[in-house]
N, C-alpha and C. Protein backbone atom coordinates (compact mmCIF):
# COMPACT_ATOMS: atom_id res chain seq x y z
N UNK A 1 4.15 -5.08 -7.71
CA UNK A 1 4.01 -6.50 -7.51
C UNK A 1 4.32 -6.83 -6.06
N UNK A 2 3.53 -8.16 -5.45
CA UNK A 2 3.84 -8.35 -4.03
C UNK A 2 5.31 -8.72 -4.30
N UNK A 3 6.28 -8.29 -3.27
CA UNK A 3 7.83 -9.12 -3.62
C UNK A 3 7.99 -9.71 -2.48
N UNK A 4 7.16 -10.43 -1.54
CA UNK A 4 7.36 -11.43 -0.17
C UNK A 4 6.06 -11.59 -0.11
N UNK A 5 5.53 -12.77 0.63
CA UNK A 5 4.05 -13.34 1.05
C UNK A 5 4.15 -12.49 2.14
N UNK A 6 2.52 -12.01 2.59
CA UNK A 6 2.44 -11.71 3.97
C UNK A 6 0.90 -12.41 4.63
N UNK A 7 1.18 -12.42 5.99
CA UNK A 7 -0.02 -13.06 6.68
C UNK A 7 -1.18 -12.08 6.15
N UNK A 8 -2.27 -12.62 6.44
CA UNK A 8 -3.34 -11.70 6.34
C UNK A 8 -3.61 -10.17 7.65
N UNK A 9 -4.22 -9.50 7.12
CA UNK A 9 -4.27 -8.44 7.65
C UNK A 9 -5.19 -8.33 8.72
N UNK A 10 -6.13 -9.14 8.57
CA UNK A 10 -7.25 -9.75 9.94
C UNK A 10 -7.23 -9.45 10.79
N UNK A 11 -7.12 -8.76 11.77
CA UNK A 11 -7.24 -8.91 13.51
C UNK A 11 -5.63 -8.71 13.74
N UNK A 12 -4.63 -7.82 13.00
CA UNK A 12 -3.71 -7.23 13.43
C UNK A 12 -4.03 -5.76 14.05
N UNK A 13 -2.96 -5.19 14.77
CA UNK A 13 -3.35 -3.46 15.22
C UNK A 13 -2.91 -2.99 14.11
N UNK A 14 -2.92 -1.60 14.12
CA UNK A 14 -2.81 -0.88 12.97
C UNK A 14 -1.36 -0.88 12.90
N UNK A 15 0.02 -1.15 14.39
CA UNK A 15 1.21 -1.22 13.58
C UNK A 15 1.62 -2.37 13.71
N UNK A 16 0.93 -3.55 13.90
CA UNK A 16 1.02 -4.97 13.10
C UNK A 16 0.91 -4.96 11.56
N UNK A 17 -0.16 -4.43 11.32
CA UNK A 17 -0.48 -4.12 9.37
C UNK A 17 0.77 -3.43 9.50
N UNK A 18 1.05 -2.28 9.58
CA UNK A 18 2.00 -1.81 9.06
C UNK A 18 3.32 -2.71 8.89
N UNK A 19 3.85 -3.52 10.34
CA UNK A 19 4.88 -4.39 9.91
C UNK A 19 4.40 -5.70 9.19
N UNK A 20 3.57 -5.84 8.80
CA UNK A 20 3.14 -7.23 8.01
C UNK A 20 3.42 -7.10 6.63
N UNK A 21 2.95 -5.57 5.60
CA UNK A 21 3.55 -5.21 4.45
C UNK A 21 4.85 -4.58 4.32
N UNK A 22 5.20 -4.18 5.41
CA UNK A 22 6.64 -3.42 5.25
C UNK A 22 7.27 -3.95 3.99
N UNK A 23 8.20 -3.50 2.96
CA UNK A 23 8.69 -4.06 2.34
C UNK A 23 8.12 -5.61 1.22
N UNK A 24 6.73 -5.62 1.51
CA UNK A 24 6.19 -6.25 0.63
C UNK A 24 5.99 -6.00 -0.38
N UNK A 25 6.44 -5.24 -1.49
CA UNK A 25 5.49 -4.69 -2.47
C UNK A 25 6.94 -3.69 -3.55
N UNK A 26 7.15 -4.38 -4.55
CA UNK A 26 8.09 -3.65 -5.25
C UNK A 26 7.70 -3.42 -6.52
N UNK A 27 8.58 -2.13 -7.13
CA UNK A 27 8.04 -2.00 -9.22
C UNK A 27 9.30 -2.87 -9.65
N UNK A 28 8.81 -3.90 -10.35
CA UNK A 28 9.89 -4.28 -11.44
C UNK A 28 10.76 -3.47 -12.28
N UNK A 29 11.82 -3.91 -13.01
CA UNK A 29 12.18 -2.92 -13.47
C UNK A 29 11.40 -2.29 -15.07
N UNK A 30 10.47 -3.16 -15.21
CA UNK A 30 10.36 -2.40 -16.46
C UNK A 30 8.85 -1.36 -16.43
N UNK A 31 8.51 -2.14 -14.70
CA UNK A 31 7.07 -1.26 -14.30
C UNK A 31 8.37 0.07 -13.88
N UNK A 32 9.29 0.20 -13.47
CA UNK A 32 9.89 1.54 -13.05
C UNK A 32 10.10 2.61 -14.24
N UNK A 33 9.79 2.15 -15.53
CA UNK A 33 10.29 2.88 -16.70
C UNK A 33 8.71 3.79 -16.76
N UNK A 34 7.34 2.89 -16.75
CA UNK A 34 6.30 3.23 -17.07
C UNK A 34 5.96 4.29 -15.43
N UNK A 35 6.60 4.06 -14.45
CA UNK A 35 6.19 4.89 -13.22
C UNK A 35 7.09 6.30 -13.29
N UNK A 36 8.31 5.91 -13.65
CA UNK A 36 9.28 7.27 -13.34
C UNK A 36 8.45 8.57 -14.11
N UNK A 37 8.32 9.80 -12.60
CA UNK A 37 8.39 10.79 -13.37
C UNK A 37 6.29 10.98 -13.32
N UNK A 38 5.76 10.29 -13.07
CA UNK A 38 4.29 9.84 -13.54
C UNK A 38 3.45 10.16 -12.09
N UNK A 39 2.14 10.53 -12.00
CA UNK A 39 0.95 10.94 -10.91
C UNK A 39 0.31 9.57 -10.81
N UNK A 40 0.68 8.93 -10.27
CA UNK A 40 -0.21 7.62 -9.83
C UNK A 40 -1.67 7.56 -9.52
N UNK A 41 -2.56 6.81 -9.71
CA UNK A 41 -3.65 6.65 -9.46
C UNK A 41 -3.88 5.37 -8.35
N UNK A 42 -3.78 4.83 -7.33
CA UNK A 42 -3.79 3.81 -6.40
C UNK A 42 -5.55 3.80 -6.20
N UNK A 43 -5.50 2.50 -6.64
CA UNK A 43 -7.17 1.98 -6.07
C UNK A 43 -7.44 0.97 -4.88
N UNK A 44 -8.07 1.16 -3.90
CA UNK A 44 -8.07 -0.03 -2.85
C UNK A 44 -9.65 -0.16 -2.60
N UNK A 45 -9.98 -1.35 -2.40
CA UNK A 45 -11.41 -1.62 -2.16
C UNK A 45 -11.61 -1.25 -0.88
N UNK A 46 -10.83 -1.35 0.36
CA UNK A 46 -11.35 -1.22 1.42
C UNK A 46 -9.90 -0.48 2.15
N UNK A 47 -10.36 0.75 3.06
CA UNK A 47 -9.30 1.12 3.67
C UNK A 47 -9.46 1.17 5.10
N UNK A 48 -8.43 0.52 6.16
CA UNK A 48 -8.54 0.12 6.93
C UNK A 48 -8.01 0.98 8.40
N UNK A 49 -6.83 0.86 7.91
CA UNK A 49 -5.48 1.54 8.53
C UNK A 49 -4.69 2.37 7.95
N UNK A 50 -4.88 1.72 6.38
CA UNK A 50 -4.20 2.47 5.54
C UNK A 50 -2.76 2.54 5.56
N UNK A 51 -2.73 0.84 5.78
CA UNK A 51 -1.12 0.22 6.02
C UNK A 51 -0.75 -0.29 4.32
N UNK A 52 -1.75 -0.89 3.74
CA UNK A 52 -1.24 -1.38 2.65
C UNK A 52 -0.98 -0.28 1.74
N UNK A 53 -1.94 0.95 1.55
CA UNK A 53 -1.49 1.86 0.71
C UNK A 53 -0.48 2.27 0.78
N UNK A 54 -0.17 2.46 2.24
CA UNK A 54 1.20 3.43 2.75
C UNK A 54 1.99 2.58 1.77
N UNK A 55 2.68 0.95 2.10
CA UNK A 55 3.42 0.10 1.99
C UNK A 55 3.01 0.02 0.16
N UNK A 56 2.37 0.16 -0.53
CA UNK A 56 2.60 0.07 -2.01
C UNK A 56 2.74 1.93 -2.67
N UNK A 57 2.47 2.91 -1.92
CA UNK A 57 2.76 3.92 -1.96
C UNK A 57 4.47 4.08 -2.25
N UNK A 58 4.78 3.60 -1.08
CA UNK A 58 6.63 4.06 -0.62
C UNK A 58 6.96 2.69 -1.89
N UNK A 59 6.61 2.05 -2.42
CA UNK A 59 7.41 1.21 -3.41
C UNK A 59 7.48 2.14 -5.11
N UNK A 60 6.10 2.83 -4.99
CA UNK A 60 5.81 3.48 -6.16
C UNK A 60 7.15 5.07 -6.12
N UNK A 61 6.72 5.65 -5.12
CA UNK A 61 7.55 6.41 -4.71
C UNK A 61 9.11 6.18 -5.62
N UNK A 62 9.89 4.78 -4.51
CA UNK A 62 11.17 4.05 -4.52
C UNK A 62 10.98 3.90 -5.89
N UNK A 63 10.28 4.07 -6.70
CA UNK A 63 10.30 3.59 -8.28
C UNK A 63 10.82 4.94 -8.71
N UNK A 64 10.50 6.10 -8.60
CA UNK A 64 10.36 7.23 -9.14
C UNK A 64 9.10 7.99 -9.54
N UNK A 65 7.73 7.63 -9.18
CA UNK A 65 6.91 8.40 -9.38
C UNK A 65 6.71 9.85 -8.67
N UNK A 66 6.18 10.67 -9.04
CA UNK A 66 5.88 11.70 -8.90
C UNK A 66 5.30 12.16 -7.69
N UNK A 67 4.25 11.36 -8.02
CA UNK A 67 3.18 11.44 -6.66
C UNK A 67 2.26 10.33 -6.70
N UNK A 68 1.71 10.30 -5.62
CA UNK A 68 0.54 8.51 -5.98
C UNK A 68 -0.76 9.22 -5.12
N UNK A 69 -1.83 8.96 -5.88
CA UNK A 69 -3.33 9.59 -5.35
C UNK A 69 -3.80 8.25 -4.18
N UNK A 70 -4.65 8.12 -3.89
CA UNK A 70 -5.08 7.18 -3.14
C UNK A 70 -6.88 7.67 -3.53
N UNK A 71 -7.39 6.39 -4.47
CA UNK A 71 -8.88 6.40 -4.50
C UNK A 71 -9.87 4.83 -3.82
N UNK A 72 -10.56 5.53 -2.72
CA UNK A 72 -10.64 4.16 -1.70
C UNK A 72 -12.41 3.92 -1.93
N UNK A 73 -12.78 2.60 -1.95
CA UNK A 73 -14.05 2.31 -2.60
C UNK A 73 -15.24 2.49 -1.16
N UNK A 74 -14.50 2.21 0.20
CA UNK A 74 -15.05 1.82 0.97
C UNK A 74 -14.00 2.00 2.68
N UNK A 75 -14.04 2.60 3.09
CA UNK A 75 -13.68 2.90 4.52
C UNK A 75 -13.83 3.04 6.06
N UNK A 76 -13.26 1.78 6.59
CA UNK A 76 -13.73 1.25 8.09
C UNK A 76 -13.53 2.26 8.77
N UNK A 77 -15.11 2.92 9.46
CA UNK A 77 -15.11 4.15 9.66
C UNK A 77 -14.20 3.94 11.68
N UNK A 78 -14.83 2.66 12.21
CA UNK A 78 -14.33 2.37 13.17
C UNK A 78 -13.80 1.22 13.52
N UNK A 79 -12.10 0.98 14.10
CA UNK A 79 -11.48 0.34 14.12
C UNK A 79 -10.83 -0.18 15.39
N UNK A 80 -12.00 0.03 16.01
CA UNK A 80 -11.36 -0.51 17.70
C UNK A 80 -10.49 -1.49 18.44
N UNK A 81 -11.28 -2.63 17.43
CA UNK A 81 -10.40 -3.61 17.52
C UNK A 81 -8.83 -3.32 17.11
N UNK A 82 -8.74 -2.79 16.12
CA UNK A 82 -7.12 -2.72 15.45
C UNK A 82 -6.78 -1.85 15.94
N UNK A 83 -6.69 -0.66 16.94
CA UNK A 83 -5.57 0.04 17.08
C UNK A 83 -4.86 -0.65 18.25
């Protein structure tokens, strides 16, 4: 779940995204019962920087999962603007 609002990801660099989700993104406690121990499947429509995965990755992680996959629908092959 998001656990803080964050600006949009728009026309930040890649370690703007990164500090924009930092710490956005936590398992409740009763999503930590269904994660502990478990191979995650993470879906993202578009990968950018690959700031938000990181940042809901390390929450899944902080839960106790196992490991978390990353399956991406679509990927900004060039990102000039953002680094």
């Amino acid at each position: 779940m998001r656990a803080r609002r964050t600006d949009s990801q728009g026309g930040k660099s890649a370690r703007g995204r990164r500090l924009n989700v930092r710490a956005a993104f936590s398992v409740t406690e009763a999503g930590r019962k269904d994660v502990k121990g478990r191979r995650i499947l993470l879906i993202d429509d578009v990968l950018t920087t690959g700031a938000t995965a990181e940042a809901c990755t390390k929450a899944l992680m902080a839960a106790g999962a196992r490991a978390v996959d990353l399956a991406v629908v679509a990927r900004v092959r060039t990102a000039r603007t953002l680094s």
